[in-house]
PDB file of N, CA and C in Angstrom:
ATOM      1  N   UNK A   1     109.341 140.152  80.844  1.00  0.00           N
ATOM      2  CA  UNK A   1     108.581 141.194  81.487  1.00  0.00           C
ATOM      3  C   UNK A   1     107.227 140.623  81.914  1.00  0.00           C
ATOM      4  N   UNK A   2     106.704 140.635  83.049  1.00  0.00           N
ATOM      5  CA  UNK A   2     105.297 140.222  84.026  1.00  0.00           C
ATOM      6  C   UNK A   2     104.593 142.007  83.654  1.00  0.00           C
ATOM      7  N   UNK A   3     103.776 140.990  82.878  1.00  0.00           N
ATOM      8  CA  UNK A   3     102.097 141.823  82.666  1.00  0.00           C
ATOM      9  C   UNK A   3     101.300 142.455  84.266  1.00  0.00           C
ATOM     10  N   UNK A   4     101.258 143.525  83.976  1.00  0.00           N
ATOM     11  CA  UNK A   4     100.247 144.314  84.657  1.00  0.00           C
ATOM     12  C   UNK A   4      99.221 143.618  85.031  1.00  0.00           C
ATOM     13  N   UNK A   5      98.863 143.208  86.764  1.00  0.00           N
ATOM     14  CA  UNK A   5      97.581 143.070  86.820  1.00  0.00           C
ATOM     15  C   UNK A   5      95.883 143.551  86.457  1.00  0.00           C
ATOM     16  N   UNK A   6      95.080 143.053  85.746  1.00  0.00           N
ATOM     17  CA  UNK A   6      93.840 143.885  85.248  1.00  0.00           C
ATOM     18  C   UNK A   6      93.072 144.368  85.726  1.00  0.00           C
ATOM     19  N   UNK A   7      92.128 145.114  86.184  1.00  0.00           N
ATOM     20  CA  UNK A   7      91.452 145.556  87.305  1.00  0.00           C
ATOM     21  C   UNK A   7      91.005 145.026  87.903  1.00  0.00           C
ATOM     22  N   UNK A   8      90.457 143.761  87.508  1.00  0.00           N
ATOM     23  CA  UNK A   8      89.693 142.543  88.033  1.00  0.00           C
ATOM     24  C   UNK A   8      90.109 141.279  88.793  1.00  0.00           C
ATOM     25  N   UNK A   9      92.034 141.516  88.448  1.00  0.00           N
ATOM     26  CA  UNK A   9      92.678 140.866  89.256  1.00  0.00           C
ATOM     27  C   UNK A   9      93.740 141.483  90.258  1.00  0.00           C
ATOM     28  N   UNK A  10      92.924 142.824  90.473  1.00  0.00           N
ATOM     29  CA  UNK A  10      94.051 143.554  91.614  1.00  0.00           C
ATOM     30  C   UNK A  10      92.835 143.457  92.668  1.00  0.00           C
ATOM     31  N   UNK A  11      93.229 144.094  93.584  1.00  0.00           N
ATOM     32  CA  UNK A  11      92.594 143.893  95.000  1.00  0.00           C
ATOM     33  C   UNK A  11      92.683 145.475  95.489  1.00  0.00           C
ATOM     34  N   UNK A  12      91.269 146.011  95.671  1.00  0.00           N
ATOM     35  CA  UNK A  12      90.929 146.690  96.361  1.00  0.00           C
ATOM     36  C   UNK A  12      90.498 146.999  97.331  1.00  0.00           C
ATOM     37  N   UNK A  13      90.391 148.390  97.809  1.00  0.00           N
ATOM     38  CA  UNK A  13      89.848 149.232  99.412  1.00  0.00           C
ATOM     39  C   UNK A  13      89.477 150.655  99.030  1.00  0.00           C
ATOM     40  N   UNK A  14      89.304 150.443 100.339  1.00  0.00           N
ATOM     41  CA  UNK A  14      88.506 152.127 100.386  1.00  0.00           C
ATOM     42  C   UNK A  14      88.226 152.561 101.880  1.00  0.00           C
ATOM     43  N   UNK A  15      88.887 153.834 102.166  1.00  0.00           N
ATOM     44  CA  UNK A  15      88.966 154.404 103.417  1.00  0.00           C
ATOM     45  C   UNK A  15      87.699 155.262 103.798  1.00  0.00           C
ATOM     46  N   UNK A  16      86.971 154.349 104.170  1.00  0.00           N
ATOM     47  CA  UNK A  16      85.625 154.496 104.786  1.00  0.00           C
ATOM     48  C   UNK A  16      85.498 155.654 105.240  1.00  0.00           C
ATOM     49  N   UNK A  17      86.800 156.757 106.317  1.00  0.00           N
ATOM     50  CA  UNK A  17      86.934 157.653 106.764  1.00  0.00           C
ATOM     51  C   UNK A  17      87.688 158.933 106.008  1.00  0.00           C
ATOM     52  N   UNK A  18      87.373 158.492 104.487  1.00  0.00           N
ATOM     53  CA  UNK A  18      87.881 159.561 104.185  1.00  0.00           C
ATOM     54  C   UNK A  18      86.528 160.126 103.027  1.00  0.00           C
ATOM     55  N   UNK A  19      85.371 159.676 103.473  1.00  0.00           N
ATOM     56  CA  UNK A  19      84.436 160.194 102.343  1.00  0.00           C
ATOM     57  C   UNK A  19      82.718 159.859 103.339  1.00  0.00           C
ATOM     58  N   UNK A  20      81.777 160.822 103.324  1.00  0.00           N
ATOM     59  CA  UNK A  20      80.573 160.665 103.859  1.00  0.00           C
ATOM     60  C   UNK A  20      79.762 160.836 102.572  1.00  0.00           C
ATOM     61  N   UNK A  21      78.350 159.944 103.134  1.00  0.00           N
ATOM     62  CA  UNK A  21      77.960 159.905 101.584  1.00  0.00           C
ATOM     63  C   UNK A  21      76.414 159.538 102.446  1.00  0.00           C
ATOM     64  N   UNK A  22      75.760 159.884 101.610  1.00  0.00           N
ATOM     65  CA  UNK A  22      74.078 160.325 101.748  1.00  0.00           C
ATOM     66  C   UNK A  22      73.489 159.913 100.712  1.00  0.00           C
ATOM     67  N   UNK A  23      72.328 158.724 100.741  1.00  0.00           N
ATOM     68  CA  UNK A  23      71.632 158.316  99.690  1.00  0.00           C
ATOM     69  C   UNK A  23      70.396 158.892  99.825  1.00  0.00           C
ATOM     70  N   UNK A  24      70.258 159.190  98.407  1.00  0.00           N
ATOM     71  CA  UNK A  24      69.037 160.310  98.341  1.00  0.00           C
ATOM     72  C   UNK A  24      68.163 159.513  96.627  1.00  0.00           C
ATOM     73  N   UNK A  25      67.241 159.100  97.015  1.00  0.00           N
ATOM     74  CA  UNK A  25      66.565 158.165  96.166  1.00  0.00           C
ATOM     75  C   UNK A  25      67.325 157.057  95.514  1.00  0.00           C
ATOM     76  N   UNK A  26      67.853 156.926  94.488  1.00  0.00           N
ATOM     77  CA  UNK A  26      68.505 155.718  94.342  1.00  0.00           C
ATOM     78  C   UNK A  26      69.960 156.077  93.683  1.00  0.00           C
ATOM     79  N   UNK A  27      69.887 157.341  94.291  1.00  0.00           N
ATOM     80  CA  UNK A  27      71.902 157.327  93.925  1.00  0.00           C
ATOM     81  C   UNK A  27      72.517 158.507  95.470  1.00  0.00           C
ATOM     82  N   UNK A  28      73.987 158.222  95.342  1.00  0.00           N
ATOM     83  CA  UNK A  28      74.466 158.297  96.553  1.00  0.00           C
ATOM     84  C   UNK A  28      75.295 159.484  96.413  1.00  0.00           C
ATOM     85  N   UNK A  29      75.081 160.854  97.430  1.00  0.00           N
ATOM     86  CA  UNK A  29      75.691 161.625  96.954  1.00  0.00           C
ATOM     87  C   UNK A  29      77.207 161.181  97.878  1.00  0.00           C
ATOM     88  N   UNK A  30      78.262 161.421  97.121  1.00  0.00           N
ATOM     89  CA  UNK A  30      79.602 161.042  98.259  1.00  0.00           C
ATOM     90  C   UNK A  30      80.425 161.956  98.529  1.00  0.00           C
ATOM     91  N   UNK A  31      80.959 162.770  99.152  1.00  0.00           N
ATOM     92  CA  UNK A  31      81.718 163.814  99.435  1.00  0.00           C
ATOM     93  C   UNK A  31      83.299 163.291  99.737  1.00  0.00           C
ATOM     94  N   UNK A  32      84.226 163.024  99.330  1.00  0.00           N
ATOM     95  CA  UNK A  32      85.417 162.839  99.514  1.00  0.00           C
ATOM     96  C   UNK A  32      86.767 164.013  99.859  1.00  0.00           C
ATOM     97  N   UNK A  33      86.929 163.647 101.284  1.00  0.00           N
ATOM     98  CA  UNK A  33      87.381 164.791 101.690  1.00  0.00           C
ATOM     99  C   UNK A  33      89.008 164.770 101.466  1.00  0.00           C
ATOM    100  N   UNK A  34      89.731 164.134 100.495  1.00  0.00           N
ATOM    101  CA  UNK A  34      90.945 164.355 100.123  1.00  0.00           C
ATOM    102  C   UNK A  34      90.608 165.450  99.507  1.00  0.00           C
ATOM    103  N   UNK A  35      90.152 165.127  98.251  1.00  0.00           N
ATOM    104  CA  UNK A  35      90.067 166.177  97.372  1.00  0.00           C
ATOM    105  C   UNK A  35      88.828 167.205  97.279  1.00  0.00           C
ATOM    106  N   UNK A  36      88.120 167.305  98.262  1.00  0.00           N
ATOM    107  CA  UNK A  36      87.012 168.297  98.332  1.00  0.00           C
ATOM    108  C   UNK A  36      85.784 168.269  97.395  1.00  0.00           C
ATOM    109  N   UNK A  37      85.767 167.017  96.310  1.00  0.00           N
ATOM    110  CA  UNK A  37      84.910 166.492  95.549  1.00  0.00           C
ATOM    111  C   UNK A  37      83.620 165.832  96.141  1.00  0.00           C
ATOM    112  N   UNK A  38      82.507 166.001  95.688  1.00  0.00           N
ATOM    113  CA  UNK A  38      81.211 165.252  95.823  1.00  0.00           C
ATOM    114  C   UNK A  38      80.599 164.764  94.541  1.00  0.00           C
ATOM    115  N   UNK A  39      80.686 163.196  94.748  1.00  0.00           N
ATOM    116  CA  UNK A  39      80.166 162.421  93.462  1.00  0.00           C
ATOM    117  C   UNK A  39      78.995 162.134  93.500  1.00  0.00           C
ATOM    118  N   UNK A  40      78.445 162.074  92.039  1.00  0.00           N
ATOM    119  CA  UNK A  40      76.804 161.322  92.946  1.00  0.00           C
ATOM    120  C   UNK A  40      77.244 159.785  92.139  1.00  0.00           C
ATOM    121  N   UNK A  41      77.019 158.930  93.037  1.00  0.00           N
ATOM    122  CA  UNK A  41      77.210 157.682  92.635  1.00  0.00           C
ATOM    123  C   UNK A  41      75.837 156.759  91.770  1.00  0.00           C
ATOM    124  N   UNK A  42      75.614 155.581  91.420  1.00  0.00           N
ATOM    125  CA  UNK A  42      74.278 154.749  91.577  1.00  0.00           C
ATOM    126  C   UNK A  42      74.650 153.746  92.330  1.00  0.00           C
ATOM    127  N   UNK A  43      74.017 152.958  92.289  1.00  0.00           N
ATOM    128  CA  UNK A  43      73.774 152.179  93.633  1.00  0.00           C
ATOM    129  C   UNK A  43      75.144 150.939  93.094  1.00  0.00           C
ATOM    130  N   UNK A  44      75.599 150.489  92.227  1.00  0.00           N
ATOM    131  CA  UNK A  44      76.259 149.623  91.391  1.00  0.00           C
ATOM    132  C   UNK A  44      77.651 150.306  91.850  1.00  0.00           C
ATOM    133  N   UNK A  45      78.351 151.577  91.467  1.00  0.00           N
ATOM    134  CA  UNK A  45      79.398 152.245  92.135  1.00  0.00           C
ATOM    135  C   UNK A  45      79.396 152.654  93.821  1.00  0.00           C
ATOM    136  N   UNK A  46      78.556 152.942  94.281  1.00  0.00           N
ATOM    137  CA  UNK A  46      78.453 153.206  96.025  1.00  0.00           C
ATOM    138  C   UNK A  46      78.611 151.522  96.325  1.00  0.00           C
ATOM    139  N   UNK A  47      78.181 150.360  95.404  1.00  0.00           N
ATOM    140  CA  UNK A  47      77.900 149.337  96.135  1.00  0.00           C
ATOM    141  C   UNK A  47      79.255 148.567  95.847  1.00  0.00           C
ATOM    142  N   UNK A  48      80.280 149.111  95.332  1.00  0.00           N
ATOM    143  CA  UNK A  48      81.725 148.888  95.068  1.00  0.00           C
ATOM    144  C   UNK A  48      82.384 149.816  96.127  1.00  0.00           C
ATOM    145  N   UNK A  49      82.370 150.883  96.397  1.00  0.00           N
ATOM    146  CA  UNK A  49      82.645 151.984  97.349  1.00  0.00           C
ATOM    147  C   UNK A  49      82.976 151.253  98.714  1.00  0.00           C
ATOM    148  N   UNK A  50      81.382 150.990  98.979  1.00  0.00           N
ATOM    149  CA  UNK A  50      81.194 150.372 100.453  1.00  0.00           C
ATOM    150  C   UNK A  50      81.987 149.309 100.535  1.00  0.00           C
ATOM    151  N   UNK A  51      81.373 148.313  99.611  1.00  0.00           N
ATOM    152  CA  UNK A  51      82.015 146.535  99.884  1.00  0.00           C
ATOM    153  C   UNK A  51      83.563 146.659 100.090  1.00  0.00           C
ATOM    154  N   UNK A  52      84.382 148.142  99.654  1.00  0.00           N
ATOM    155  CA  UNK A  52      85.643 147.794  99.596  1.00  0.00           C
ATOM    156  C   UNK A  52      86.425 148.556 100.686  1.00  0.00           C
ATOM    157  N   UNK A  53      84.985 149.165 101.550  1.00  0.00           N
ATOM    158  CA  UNK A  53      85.750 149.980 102.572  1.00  0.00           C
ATOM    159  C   UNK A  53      85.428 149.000 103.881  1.00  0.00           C
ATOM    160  N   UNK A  54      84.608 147.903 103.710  1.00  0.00           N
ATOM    161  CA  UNK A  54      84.666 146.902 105.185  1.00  0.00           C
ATOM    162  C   UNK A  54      85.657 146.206 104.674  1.00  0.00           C
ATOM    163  N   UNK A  55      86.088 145.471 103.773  1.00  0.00           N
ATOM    164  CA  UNK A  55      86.980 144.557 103.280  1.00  0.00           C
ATOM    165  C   UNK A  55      87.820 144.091 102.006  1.00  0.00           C
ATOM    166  N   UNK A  56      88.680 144.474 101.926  1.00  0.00           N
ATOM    167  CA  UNK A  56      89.714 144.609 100.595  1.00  0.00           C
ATOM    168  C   UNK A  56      89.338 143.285  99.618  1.00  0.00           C
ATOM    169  N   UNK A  57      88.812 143.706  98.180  1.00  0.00           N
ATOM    170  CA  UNK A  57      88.438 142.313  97.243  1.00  0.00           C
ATOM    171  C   UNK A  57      89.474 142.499  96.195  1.00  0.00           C
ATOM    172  N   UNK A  58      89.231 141.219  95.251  1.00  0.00           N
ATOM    173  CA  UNK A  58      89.446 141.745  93.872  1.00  0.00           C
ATOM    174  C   UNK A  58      88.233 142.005  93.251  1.00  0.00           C
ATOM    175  N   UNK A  59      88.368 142.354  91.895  1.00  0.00           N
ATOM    176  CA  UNK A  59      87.600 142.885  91.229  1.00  0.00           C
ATOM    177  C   UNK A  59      87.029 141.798  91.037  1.00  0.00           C
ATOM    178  N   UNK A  60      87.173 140.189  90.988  1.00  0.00           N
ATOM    179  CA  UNK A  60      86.607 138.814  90.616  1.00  0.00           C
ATOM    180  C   UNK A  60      85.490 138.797  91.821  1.00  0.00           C
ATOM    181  N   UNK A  61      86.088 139.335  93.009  1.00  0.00           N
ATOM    182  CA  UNK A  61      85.737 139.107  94.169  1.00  0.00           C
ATOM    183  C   UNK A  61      84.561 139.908  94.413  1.00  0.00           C
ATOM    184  N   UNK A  62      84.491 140.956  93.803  1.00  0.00           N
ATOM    185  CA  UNK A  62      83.505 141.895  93.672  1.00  0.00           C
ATOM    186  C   UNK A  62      82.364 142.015  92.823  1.00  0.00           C
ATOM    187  N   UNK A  63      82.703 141.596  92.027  1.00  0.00           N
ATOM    188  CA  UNK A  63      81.964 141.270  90.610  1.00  0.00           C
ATOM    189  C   UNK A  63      80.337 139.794  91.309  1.00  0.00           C
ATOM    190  N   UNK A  64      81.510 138.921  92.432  1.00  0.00           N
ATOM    191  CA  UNK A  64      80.584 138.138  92.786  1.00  0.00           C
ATOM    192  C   UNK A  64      79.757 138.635  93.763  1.00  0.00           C
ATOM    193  N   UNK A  65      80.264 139.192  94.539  1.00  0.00           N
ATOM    194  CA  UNK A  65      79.747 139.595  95.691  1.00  0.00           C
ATOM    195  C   UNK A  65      78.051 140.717  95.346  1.00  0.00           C
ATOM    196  N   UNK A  66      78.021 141.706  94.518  1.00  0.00           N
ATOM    197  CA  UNK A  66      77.636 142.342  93.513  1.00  0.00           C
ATOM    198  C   UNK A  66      76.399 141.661  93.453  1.00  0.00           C
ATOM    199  N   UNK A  67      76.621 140.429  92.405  1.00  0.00           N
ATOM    200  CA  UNK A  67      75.747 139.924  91.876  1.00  0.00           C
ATOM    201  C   UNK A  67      74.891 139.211  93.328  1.00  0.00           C
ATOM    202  N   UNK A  68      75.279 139.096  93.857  1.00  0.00           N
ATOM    203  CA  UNK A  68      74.807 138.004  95.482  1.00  0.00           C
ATOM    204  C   UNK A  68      73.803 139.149  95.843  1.00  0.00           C
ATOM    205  N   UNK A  69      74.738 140.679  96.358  1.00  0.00           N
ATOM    206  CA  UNK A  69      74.009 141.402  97.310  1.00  0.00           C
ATOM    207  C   UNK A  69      72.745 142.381  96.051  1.00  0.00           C
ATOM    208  N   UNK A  70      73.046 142.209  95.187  1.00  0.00           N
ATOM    209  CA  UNK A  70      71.415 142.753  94.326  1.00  0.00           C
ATOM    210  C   UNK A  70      70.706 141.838  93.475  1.00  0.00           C
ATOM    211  N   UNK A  71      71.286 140.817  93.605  1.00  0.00           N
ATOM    212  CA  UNK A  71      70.153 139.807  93.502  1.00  0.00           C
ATOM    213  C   UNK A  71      70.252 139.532  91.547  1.00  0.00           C
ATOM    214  N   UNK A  72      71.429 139.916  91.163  1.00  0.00           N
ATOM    215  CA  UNK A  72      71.319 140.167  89.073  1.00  0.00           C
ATOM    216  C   UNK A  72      72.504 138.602  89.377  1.00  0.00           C
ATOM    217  N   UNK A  73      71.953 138.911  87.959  1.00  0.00           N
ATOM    218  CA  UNK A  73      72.564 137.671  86.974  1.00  0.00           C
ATOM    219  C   UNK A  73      73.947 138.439  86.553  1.00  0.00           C
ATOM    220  N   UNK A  74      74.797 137.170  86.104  1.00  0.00           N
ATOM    221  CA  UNK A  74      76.027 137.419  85.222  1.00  0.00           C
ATOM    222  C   UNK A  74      75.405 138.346  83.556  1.00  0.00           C
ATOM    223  N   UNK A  75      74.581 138.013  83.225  1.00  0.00           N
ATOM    224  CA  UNK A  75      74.085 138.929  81.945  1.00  0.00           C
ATOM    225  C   UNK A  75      73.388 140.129  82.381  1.00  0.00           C
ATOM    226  N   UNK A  76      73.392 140.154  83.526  1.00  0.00           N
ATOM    227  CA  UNK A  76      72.224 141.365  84.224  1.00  0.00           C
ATOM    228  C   UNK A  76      73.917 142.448  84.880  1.00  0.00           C
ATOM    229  N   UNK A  77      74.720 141.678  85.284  1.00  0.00           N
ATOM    230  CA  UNK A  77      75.854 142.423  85.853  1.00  0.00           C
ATOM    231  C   UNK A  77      76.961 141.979  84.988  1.00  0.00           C
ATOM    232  N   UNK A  78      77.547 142.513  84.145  1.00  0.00           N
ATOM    233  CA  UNK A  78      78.558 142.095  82.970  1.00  0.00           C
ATOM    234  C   UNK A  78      79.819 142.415  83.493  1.00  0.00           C
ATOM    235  N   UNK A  79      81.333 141.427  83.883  1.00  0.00           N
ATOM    236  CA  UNK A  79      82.186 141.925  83.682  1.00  0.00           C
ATOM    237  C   UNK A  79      82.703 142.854  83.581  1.00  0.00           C
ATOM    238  N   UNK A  80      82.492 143.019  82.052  1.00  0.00           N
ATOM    239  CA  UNK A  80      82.745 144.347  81.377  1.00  0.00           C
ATOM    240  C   UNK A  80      82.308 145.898  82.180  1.00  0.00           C
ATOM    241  N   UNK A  81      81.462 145.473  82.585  1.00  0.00           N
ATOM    242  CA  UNK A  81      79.969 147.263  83.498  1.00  0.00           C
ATOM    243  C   UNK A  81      81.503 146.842  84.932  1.00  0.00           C
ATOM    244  N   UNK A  82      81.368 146.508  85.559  1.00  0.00           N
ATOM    245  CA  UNK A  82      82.399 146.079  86.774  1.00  0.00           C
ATOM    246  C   UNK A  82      83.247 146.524  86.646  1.00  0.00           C
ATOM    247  N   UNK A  83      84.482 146.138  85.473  1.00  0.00           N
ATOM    248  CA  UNK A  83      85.896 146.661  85.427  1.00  0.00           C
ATOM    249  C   UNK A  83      85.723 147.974  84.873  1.00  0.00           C
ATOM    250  N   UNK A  84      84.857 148.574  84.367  1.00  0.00           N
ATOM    251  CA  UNK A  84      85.004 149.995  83.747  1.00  0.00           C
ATOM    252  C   UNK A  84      84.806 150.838  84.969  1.00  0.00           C
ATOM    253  N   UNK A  85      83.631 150.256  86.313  1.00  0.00           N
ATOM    254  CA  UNK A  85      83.109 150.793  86.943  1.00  0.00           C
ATOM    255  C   UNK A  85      84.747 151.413  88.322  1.00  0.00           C
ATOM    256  N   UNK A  86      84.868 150.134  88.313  1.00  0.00           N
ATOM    257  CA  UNK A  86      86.160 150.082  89.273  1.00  0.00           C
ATOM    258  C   UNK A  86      87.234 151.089  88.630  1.00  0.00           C
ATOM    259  N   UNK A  87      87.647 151.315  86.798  1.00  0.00           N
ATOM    260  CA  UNK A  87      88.170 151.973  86.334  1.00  0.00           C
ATOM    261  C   UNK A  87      87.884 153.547  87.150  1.00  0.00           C
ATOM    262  N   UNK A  88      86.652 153.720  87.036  1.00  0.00           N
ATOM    263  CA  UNK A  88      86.098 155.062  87.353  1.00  0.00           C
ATOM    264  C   UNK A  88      85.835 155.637  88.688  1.00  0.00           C
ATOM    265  N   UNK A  89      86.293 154.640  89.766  1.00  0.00           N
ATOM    266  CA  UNK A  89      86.271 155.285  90.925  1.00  0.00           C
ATOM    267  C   UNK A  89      87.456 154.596  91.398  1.00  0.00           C
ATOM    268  N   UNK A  90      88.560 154.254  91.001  1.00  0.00           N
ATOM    269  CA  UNK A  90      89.964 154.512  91.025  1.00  0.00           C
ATOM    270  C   UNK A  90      90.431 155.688  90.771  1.00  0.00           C
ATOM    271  N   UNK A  91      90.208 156.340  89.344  1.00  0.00           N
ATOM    272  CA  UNK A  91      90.769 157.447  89.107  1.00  0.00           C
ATOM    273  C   UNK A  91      89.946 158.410  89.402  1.00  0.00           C
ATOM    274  N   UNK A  92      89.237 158.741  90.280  1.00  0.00           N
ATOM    275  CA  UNK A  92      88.445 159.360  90.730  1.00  0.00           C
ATOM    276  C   UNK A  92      88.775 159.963  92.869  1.00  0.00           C
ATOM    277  N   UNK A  93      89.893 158.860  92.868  1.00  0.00           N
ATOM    278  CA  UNK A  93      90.192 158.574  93.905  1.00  0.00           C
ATOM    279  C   UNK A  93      89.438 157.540  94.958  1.00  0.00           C
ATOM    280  N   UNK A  94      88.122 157.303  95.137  1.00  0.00           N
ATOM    281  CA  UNK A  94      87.399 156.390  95.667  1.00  0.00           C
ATOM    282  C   UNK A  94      87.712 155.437  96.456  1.00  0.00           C
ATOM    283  N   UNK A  95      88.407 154.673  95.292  1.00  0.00           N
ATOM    284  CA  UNK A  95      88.974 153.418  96.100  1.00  0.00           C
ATOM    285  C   UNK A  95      90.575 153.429  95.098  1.00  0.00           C
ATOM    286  N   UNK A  96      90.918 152.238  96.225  1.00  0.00           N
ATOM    287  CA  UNK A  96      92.743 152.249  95.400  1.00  0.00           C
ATOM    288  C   UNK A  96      93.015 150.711  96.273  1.00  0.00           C
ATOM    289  N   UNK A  97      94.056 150.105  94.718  1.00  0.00           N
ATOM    290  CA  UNK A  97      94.483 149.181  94.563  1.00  0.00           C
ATOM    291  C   UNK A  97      95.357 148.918  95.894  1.00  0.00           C
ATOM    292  N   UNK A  98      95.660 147.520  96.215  1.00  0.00           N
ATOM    293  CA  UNK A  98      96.246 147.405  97.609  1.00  0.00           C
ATOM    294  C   UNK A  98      97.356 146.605  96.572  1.00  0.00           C
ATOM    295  N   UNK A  99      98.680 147.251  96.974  1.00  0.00           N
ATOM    296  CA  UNK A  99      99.682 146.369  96.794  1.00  0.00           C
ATOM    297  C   UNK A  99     100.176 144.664  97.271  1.00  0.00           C
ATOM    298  N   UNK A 100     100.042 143.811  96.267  1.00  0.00           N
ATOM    299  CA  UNK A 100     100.086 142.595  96.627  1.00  0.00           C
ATOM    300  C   UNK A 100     101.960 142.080  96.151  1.00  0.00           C
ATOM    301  N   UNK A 101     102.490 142.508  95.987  1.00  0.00           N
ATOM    302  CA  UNK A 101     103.862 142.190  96.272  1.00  0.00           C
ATOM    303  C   UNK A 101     104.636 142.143  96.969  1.00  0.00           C
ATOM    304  N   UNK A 102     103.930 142.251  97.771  1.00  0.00           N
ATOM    305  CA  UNK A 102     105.130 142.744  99.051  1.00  0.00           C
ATOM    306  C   UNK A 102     104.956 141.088  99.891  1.00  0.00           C
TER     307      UNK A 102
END
């Protein structure tokens, strides 16, 4: 049996056109119009949101990118804060895993 990819090694997106979102001091309110929900994000989740609605990453991929576009360290941006984060706006609907088997 082949283990489940981890969040950090699946590859995500996000349909840019299915959510408008308004930053209002340093968190982002997001309105997602599947489900008629408005999140307020911080800048760490909107900045996973966005990066994955111009271009599909993994979570490795993101984690770097992250650290590049706010300027933190690997101890300043942990792994750990990343994959929980991605946890939480997966099941939230946000963003979603892109099937790589095919």
């Amino acid at each position: 049996m082949v283990a489940a990819p981890s969040l950090m090694e699946k590859t995500w997106t996000s349909d840019s056109g299915q959510f408008l979102a308004v930053e209002y001091d340093d968190t982002y309110l997001v309105y997602f119009k599947p489900s008629g929900d408005t999140h307020f994000l911080n800048f760490l989740s909107f900045g996973i949101v966005d990066a994955v609605s111009k271009t599909a990453l993994s979570g490795t991929e993101l984690h770097e990118k992250l650290k590049t576009d706010f300027s933190l360290t690997s101890s300043e941006l942990p792994v750990a804060l990343v994959t929980s984060t991605i946890g939480e706006l997966d099941q939230a609907g946000l963003i979603s895993s892109v099937d790589n088997s095919k």
